[in-house]
C-alpha atoms as a PDB file:
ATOM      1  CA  UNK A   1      34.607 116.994  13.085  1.00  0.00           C
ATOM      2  CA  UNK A   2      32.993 113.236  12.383  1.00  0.00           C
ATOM      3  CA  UNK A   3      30.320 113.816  10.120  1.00  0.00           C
ATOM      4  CA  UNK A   4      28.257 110.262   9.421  1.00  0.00           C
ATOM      5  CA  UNK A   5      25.490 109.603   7.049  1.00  0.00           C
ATOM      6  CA  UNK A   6      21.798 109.202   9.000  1.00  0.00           C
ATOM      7  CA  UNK A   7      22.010 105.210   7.431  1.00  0.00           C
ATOM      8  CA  UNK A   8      25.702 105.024   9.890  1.00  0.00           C
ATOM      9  CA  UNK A   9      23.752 105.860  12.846  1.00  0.00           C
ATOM     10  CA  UNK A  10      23.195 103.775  15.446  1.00  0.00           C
ATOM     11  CA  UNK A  11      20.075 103.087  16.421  1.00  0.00           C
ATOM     12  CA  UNK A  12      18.834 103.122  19.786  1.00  0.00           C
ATOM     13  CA  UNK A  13      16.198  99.618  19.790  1.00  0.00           C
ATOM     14  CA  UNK A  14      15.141  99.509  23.342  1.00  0.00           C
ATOM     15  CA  UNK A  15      12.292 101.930  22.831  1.00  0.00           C
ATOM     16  CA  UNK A  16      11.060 100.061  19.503  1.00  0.00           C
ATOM     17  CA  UNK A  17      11.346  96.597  21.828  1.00  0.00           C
ATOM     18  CA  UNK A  18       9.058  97.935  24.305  1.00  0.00           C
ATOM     19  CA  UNK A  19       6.454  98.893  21.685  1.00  0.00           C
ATOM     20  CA  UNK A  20       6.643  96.189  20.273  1.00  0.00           C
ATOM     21  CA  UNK A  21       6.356  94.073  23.756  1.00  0.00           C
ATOM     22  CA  UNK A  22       3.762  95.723  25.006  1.00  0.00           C
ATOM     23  CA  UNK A  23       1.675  96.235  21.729  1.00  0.00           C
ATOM     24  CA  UNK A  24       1.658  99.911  21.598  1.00  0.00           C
ATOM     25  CA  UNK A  25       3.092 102.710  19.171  1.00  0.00           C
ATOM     26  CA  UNK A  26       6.883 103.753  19.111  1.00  0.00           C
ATOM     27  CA  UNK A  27       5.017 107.285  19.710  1.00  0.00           C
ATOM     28  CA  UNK A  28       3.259 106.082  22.456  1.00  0.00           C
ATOM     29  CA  UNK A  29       6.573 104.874  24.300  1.00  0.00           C
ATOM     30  CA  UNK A  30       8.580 108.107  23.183  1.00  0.00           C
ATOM     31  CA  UNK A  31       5.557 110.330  25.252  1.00  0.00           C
ATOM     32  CA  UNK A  32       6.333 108.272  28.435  1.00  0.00           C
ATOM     33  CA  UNK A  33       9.760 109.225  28.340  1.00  0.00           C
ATOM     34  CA  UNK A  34       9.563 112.041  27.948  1.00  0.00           C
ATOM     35  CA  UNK A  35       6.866 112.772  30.238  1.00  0.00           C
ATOM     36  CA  UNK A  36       4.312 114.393  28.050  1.00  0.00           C
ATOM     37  CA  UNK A  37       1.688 111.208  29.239  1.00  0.00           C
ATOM     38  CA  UNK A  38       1.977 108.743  31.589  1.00  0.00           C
ATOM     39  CA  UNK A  39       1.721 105.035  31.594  1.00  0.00           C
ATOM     40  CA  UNK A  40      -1.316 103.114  32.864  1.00  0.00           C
ATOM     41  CA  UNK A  41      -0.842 101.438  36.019  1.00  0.00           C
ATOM     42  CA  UNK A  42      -1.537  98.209  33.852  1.00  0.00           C
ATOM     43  CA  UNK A  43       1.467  99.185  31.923  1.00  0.00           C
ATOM     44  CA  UNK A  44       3.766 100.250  34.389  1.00  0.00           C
ATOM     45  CA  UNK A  45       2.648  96.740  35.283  1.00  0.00           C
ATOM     46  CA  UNK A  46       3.854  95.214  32.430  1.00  0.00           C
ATOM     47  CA  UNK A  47       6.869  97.176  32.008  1.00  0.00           C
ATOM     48  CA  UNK A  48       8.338  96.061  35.239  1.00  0.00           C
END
């Protein structure tokens, strides 16, 4: 078994890039995804 320190792991950016594109919270991003809120048409908007 590979165990690797939390500072080896990779991180996954995309969600921190959209944040930071569309001028909301990491948070904010992470409850689209996984579906506990919904976008705002003017986001979905953006996002595409």
């Amino acid at each position: 078994m590979n165990v690797y320190p939390i500072w080896n792991k990779p991180l996954n950016r995309i969600k921190v890039m959209l944040a930071e594109k569309l001028g909301k919270d990491p948070a904010t991003i992470s409850k689209w995804v996984t579906n506990t809120t919904q976008p705002s048409l003017e986001n979905l908007i953006a996002i595409s």
